[in-house]
Each structure stands twice: as C-alpha cells, then as structure tokens.
C-alpha atoms as a PDB file:
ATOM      1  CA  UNK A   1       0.000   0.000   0.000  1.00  0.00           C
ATOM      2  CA  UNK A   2       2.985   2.317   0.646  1.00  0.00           C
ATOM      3  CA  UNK A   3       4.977   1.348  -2.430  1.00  0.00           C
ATOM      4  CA  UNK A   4       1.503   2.177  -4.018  1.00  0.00           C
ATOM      5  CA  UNK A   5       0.623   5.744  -2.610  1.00  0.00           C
ATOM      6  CA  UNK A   6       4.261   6.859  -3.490  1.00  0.00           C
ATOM      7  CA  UNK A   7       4.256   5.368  -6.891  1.00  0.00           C
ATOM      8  CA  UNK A   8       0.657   7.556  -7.550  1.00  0.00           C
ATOM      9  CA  UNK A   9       2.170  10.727  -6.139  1.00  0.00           C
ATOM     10  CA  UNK A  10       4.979  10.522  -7.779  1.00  0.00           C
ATOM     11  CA  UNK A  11       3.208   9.924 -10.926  1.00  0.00           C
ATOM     12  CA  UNK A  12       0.883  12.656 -10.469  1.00  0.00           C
ATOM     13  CA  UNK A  13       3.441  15.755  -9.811  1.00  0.00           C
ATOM     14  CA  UNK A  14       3.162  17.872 -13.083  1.00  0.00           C
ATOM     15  CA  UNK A  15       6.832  17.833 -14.686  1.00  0.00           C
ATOM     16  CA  UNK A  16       5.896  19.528 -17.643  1.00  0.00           C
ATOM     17  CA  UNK A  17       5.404  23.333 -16.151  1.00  0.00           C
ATOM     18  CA  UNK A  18       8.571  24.956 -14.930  1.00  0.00           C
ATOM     19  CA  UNK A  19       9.062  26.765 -11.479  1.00  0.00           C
ATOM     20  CA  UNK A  20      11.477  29.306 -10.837  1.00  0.00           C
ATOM     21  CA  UNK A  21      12.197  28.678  -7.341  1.00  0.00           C
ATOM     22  CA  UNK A  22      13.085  25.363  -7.859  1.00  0.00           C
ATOM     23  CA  UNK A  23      14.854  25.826 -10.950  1.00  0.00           C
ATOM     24  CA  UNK A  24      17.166  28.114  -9.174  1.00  0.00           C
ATOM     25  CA  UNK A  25      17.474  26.047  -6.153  1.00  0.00           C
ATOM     26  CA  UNK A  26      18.728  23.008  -8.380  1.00  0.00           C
ATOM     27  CA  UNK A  27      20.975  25.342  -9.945  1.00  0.00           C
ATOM     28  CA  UNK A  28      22.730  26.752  -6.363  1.00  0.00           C
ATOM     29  CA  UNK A  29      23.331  23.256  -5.244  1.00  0.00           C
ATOM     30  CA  UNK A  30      24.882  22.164  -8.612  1.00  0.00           C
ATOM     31  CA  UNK A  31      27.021  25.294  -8.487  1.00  0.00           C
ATOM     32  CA  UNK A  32      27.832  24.589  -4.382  1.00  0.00           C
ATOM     33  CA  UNK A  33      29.355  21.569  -5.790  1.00  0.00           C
ATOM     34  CA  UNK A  34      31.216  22.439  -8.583  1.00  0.00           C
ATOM     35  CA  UNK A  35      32.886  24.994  -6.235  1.00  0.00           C
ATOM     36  CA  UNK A  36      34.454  22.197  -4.639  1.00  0.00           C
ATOM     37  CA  UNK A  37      36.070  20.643  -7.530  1.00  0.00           C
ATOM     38  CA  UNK A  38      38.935  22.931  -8.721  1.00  0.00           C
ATOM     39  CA  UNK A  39      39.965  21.047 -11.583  1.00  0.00           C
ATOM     40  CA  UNK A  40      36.511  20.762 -13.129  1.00  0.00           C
ATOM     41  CA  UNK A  41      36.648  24.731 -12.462  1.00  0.00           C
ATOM     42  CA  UNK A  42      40.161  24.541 -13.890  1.00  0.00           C
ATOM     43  CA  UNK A  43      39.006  22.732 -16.680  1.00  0.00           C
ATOM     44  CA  UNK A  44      35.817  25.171 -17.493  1.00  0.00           C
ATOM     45  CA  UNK A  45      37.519  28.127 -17.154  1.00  0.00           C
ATOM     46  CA  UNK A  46      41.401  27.672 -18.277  1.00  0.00           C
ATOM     47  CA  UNK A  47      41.803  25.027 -20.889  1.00  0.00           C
ATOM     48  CA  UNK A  48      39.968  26.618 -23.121  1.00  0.00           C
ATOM     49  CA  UNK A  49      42.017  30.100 -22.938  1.00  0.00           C
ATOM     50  CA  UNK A  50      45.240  27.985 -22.920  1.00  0.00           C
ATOM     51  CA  UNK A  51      44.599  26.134 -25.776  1.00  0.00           C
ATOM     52  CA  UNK A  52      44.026  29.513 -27.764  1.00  0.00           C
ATOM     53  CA  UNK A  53      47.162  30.978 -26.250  1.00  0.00           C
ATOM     54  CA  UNK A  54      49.085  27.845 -27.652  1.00  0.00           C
ATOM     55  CA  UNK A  55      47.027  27.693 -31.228  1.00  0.00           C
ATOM     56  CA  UNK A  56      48.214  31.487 -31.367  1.00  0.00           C
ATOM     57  CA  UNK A  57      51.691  30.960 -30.648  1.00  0.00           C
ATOM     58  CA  UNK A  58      51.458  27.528 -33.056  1.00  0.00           C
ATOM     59  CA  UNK A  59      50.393  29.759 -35.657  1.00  0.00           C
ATOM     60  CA  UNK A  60      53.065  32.846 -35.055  1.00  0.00           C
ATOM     61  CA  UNK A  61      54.619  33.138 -38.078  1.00  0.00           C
ATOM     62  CA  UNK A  62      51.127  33.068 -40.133  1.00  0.00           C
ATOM     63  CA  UNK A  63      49.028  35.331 -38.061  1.00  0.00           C
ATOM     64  CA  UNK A  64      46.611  35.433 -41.023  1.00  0.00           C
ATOM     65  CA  UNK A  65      45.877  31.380 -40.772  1.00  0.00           C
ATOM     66  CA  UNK A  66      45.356  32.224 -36.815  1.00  0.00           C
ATOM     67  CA  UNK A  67      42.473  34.582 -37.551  1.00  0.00           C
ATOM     68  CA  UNK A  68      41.282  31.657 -40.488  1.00  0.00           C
ATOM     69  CA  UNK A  69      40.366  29.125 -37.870  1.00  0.00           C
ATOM     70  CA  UNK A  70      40.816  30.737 -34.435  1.00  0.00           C
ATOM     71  CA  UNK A  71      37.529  31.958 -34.334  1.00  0.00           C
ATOM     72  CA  UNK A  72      35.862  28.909 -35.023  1.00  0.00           C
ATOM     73  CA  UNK A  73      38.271  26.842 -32.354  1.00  0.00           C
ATOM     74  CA  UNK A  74      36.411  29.367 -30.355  1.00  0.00           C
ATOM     75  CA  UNK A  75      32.947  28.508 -30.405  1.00  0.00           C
ATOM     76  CA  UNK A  76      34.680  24.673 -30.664  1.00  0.00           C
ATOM     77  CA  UNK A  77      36.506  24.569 -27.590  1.00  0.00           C
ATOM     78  CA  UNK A  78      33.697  26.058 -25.257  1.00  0.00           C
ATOM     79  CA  UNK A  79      31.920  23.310 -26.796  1.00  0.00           C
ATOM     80  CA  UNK A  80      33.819  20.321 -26.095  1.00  0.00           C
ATOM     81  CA  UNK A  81      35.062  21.260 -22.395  1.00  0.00           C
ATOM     82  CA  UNK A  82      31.113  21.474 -21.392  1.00  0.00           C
ATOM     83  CA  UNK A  83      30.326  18.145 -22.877  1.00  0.00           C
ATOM     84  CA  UNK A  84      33.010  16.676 -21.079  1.00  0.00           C
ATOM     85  CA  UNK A  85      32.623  18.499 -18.213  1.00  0.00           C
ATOM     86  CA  UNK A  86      28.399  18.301 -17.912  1.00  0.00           C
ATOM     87  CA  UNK A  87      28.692  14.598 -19.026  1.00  0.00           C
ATOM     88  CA  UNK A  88      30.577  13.422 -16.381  1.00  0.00           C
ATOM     89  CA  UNK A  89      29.345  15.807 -13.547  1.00  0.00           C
ATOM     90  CA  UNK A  90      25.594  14.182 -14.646  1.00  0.00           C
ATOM     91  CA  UNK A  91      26.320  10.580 -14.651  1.00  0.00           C
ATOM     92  CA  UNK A  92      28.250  10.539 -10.993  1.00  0.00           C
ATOM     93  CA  UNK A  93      24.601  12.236  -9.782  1.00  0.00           C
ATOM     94  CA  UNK A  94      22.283   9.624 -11.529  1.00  0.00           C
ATOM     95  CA  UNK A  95      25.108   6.864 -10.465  1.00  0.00           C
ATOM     96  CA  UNK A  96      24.693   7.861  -7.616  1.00  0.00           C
ATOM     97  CA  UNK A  97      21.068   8.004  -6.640  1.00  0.00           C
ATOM     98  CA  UNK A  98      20.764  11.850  -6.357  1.00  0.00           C
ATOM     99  CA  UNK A  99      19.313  12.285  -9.135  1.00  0.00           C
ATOM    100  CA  UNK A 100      16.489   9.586  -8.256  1.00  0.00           C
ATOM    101  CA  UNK A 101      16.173  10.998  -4.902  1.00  0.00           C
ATOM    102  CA  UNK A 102      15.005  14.433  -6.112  1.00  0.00           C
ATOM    103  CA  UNK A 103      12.639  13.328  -8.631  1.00  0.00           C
ATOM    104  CA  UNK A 104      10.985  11.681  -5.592  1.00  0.00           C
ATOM    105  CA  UNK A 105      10.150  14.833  -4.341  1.00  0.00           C
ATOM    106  CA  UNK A 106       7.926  17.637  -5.564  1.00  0.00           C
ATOM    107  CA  UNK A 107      10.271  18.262  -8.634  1.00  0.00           C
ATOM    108  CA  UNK A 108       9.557  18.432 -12.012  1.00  0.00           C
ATOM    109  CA  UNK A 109      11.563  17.071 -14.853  1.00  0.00           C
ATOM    110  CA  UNK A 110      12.062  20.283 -16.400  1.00  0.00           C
ATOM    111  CA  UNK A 111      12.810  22.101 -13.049  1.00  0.00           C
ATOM    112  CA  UNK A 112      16.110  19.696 -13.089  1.00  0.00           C
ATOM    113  CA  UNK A 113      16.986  19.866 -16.157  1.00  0.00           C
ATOM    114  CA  UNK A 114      16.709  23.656 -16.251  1.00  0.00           C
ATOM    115  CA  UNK A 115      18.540  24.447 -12.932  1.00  0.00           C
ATOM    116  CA  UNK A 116      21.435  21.902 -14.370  1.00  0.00           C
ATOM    117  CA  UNK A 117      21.267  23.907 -18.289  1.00  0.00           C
ATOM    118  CA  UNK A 118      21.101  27.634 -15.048  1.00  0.00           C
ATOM    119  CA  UNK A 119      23.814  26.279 -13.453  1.00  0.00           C
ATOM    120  CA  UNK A 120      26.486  25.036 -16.241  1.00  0.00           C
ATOM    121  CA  UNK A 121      24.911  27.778 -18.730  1.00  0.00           C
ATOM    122  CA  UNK A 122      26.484  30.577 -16.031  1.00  0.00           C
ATOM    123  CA  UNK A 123      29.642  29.073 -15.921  1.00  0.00           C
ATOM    124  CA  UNK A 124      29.557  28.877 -19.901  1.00  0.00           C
ATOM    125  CA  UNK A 125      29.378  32.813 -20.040  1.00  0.00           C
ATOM    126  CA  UNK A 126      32.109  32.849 -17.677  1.00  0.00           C
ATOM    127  CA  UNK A 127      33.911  30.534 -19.756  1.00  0.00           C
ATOM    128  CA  UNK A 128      33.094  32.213 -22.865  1.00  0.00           C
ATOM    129  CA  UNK A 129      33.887  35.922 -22.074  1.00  0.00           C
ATOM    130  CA  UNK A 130      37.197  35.018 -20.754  1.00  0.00           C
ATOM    131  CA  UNK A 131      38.278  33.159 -23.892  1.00  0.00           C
ATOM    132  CA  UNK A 132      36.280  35.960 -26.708  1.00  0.00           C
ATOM    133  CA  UNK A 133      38.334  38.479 -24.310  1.00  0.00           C
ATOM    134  CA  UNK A 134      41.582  36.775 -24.748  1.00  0.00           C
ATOM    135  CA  UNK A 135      41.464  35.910 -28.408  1.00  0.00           C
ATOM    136  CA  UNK A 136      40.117  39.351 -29.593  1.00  0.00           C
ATOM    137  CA  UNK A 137      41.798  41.585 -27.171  1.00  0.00           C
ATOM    138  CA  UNK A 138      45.062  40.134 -26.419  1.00  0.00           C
ATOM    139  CA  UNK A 139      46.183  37.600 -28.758  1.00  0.00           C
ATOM    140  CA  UNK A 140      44.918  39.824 -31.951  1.00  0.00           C
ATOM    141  CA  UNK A 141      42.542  37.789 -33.688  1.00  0.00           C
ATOM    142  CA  UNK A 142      41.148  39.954 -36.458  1.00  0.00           C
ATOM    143  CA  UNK A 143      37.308  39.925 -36.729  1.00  0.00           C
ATOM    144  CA  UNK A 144      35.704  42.351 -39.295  1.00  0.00           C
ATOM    145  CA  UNK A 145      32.436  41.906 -37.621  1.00  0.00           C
ATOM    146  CA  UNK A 146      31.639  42.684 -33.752  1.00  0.00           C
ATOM    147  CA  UNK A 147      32.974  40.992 -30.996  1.00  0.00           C
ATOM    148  CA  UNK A 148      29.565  40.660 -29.067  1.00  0.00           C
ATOM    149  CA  UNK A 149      28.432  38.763 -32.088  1.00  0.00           C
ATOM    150  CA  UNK A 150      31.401  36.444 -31.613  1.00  0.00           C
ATOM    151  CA  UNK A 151      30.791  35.964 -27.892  1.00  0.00           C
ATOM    152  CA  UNK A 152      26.945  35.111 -28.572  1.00  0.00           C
ATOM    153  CA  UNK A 153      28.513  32.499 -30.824  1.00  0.00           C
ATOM    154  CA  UNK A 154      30.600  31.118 -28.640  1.00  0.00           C
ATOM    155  CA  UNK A 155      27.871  31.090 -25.685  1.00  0.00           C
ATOM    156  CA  UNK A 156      25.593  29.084 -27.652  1.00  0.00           C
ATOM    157  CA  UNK A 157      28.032  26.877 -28.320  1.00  0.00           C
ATOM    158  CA  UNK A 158      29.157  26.222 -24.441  1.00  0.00           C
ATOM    159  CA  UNK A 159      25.130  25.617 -23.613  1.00  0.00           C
ATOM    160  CA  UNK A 160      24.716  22.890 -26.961  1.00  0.00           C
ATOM    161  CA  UNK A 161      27.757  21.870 -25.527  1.00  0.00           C
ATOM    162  CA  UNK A 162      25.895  21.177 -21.970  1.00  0.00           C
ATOM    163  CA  UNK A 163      22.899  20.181 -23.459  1.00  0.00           C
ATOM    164  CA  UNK A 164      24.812  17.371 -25.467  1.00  0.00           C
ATOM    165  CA  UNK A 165      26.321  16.357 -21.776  1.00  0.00           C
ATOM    166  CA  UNK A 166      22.744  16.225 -20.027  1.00  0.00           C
ATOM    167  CA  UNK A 167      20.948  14.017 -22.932  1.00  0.00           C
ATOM    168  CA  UNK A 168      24.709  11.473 -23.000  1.00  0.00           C
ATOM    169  CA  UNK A 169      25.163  10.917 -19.477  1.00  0.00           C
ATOM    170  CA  UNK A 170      21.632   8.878 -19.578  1.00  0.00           C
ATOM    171  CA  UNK A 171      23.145   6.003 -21.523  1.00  0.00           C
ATOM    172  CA  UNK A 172      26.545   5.831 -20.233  1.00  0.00           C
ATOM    173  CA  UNK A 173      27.129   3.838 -16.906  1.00  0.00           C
ATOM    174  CA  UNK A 174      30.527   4.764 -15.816  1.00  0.00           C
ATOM    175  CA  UNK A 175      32.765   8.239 -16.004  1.00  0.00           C
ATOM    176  CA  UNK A 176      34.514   6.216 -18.470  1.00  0.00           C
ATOM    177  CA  UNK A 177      31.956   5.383 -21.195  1.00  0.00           C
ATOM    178  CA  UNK A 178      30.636   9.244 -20.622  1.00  0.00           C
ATOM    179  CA  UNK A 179      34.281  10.192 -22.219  1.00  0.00           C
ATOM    180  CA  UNK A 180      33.931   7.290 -24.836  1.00  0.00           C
ATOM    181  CA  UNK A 181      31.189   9.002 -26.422  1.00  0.00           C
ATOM    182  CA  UNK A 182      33.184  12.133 -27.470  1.00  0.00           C
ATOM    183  CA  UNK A 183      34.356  10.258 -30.095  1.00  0.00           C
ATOM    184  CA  UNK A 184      30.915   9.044 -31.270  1.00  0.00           C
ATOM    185  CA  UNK A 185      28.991  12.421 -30.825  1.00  0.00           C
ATOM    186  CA  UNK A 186      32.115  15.610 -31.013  1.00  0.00           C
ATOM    187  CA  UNK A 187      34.605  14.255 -33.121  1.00  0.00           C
ATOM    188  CA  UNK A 188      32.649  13.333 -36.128  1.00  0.00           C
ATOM    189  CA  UNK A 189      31.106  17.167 -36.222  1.00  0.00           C
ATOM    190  CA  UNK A 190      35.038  18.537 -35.829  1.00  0.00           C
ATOM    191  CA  UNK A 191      35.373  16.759 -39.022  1.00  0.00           C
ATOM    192  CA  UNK A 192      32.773  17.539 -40.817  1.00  0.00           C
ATOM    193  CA  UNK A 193      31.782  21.557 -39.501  1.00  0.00           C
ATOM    194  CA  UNK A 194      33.950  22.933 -42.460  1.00  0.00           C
ATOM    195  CA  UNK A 195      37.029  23.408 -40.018  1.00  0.00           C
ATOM    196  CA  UNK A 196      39.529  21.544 -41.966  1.00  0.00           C
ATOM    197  CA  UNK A 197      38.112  22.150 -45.503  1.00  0.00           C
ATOM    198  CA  UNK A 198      35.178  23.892 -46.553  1.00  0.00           C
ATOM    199  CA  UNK A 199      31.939  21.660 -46.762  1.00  0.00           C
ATOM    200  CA  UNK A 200      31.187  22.171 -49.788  1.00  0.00           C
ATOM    201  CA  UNK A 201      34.412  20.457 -51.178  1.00  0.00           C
ATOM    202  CA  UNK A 202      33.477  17.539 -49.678  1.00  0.00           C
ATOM    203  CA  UNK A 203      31.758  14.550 -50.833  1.00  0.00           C
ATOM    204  CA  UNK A 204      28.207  15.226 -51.417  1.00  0.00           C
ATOM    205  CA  UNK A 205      27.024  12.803 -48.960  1.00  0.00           C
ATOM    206  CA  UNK A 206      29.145  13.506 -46.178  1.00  0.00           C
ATOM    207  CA  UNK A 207      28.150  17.594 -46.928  1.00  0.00           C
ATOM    208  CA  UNK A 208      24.600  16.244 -46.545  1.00  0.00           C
ATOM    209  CA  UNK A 209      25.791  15.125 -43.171  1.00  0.00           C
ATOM    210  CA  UNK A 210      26.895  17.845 -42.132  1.00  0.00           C
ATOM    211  CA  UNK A 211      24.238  19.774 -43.255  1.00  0.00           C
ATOM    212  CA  UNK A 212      22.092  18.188 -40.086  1.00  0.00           C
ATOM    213  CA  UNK A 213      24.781  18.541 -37.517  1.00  0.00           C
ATOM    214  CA  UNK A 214      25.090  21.572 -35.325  1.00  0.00           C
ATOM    215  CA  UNK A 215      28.313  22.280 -35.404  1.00  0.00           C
ATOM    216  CA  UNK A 216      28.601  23.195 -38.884  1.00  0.00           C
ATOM    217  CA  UNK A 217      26.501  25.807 -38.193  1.00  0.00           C
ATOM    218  CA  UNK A 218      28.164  26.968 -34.947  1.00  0.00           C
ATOM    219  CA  UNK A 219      31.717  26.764 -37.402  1.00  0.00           C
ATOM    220  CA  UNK A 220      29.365  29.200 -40.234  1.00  0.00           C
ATOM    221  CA  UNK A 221      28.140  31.994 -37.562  1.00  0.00           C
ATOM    222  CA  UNK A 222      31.997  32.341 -36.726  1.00  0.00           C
ATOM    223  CA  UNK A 223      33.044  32.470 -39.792  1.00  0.00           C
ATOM    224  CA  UNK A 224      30.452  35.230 -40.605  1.00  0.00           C
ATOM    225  CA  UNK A 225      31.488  37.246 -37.839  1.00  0.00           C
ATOM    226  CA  UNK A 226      34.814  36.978 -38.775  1.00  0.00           C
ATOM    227  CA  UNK A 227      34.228  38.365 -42.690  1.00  0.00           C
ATOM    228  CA  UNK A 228      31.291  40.425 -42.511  1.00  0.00           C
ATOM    229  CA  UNK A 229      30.468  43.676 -40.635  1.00  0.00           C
ATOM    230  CA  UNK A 230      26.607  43.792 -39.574  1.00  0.00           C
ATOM    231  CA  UNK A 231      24.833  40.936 -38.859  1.00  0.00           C
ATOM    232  CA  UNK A 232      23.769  39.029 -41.608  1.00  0.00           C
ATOM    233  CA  UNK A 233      20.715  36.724 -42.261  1.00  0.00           C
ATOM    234  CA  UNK A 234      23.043  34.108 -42.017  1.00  0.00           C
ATOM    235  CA  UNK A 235      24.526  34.339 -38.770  1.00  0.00           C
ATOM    236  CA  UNK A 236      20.887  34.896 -37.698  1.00  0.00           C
ATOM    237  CA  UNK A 237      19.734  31.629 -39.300  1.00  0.00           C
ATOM    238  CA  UNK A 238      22.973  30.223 -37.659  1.00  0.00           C
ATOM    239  CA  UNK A 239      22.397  31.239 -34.188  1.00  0.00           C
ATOM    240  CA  UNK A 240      18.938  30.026 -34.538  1.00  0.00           C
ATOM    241  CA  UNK A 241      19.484  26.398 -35.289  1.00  0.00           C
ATOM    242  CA  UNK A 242      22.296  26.559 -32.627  1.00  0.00           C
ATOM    243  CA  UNK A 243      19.733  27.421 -30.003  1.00  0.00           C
ATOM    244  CA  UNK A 244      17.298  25.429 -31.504  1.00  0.00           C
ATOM    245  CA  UNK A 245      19.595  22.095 -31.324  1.00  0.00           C
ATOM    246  CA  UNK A 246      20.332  22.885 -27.499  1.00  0.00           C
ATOM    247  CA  UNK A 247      16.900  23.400 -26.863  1.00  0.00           C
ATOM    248  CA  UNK A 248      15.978  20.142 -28.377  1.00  0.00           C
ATOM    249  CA  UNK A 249      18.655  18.076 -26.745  1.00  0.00           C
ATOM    250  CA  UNK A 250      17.771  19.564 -23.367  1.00  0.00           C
ATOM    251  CA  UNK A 251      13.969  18.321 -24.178  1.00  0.00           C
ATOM    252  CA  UNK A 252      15.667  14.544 -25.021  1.00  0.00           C
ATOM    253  CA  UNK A 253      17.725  15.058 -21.960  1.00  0.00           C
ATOM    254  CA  UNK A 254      14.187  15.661 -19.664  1.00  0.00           C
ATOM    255  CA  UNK A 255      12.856  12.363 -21.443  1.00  0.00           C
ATOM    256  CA  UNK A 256      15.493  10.037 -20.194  1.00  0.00           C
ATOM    257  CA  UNK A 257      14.570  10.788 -16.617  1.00  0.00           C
ATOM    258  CA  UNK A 258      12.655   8.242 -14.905  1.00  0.00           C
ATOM    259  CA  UNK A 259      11.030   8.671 -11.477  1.00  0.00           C
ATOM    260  CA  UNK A 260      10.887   6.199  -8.521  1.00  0.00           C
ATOM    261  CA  UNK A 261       8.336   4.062  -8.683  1.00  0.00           C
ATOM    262  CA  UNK A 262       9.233   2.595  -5.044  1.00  0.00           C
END
C-alpha cells in the first residue's frame, strides 16, 4: 500500500510546467558543488584560454591562418570542455542516486533539467567571455564583424555543448563510457563543420551530413562574424538552429529521466 501511494504521487506531480524557485534552487546546489572541484573549475575556465594561447603561438609566423580558424576553435573549444565536463558531472549524480532521490520529491523534470542547463549555462558565459576576451583583445585575432556577435557564438556553443552532456550521461554507466562518447557524438562534427576544408568540397554525402549537424553551423556563424560587418541573415539563421539544437537536446535530456516508482 505504501509502495503504491508513493508510486501515484509521484506519478501525479506535473513535470511539464517549470518553477522558478526550484529551478534556481537546483541550480545553487549544482554550483555549491562544482565549487568544490577545482579542476573541473580549472578545466571550465582555463583550458579553453590555454589552448588559444598555444594555437596562437602555433600559428606565429602566419598570423593570417590564426584569424582563419581561431575563431571557429572558439565557439569549438567552449563546446567540447562542457560536454566533457556536464557529461561526467551528470552521470556521478544519476550513479549515484541523487538524481532519483530528487525526482521523488515535488520536482519536475524540467525544473532539473533547467537548474542543471542555469547552473552550467552561467559558468559557460564565464567561460566564454574570458576566452572571446583573450582571443580578440590580447592575442589579436582579427574579426571584421563585432565581438559581441562572436561571444553570442561562442555562448551558444558552451550551452549545446551542456545540453549534449545532459541528454549522453543517460546512456553511459561509468565516467569512463561518458568520455567514450566524445568520439561518437564531437569528433565526427570537428570533421565535418567545415574546419579543416570547406563543406562544400566535400563529398556530397558527407556535406549532406553535415548539413544536419550543429556544429557546422556553430563553425558558419563564426566564420560570418569573422568576414562580414553587420549581422547578416546568415549568422541569424545560424544562431537560430544553434539554439534550436540545445533546446531540443535539453527536451531529449528531460525524457530520459525516470522517477521512482518505489
């Protein structure tokens, strides 16, 4: 009779609506953790700035190849460190029963999911104004367009980044296979975004790929920034399917939460 009444109320919390208040309370205890794990901090905040002090400095004697692909390594590298990092940092709280524990309680899915997208999402515009800041303003990458434009960029990047973390660390069972599925899910979009050649040298099926992945288009709104002066409709259509992947993988993410049932 227990195991029923709790399975019932469980069921019947709403999980669609959002609330605020616990949206932000999810979001403060994520962050109260993180502050006690330097390296993930370290890893957030400072790889990402190193590795576009070293690409500069890789790249010294052709400053001009520097401003080709730095911007795009921009939006990239915000990218990668928050699937890692929001991979990882998800699977150790479903391993660990936190995760179930909360959606016991009056919580909806989309509360947790949001206060984990509040929580990693503020430490992506941390992330991403320190390394926009350091590649325009003291390594000298050239951008003809503005440098807002190029942090918006890079800030949508950091949260599909996160987003991508949330929705993998439901089908991975150890730290371990989280990592193993960079490969599967970042490193087939570094090939294919136009980084290394432009996509529409490629062959035409793989530029059809690419055509659906989201990082071609992160790699595009960069790159239009980097040539172009005002905003173009472009780098609006750009931004827009950015967003709109995050938003979508945050919606998958919600949908591999189960609740207790016990």
């Amino acid at each position: 009779m227990t195991t029923q009444t709790a399975t019932t109320t469980a069921d019947t919390i709403p999980v669609g609506a959002l609330n605020l208040s616990r949206t932000t309370a999810t979001a403060a205890r994520v962050l109260r953790q993180l502050r006690h794990d330097p390296r993930t901090i370290a890893l957030l905040i400072l790889i990402p700035c190193l590795m576009l002090v070293l690409l500069r400095y890789v790249f010294d004697g052709s400053p001009q190849t520097f401003d080709n692909i730095g911007a795009s390594l921009l939006g990239i590298f915000p990218l990668i460190t928050m699937f890692l990092v929001t991979s990882i940092a998800t699977l150790r709280e479903r391993t660990s029963g936190t995760l179930e524990r909360l959606l016991a309680m009056p919580l909806g899915k989309a509360d947790l999911i949001a206060g984990y997208a509040l929580a990693f999402g503020i430490l992506a515009i941390i992330q991403s104004a320190l390394a926009t800041g350091l590649a325009v303003w003291l390594l000298g990458l050239d951008v003809t367009g503005s440098p807002w434009l190029l942090l918006l960029v890079a800030l949508l990047d950091a949260l599909l980044g996160t987003a991508l973390g949330l929705f993998v660390s439901a089908f991975a069972a150890s730290e371990f296979q989280a990592v193993q599925f960079m490969p599967a899910v970042i490193f087939p979009q570094l090939l294919l975004c136009g980084l290394f050649t432009p996509r529409s040298e490629m062959h035409p099926v793989l530029e059809a790929i690419s055509d659906v992945l989201p990082m071609s288009y992160a790699v595009d709104g960069m790159n239009e920034v980097l040539h172009h002066t005002d905003m173009t409709a472009t780098f609006v259509r750009d931004v827009l399917i950015v967003a709109g992947c995050a938003l979508l993988v945050l919606t998958l993410g919600a949908a591999t939460l189960r609740r207790r049932t016990a």
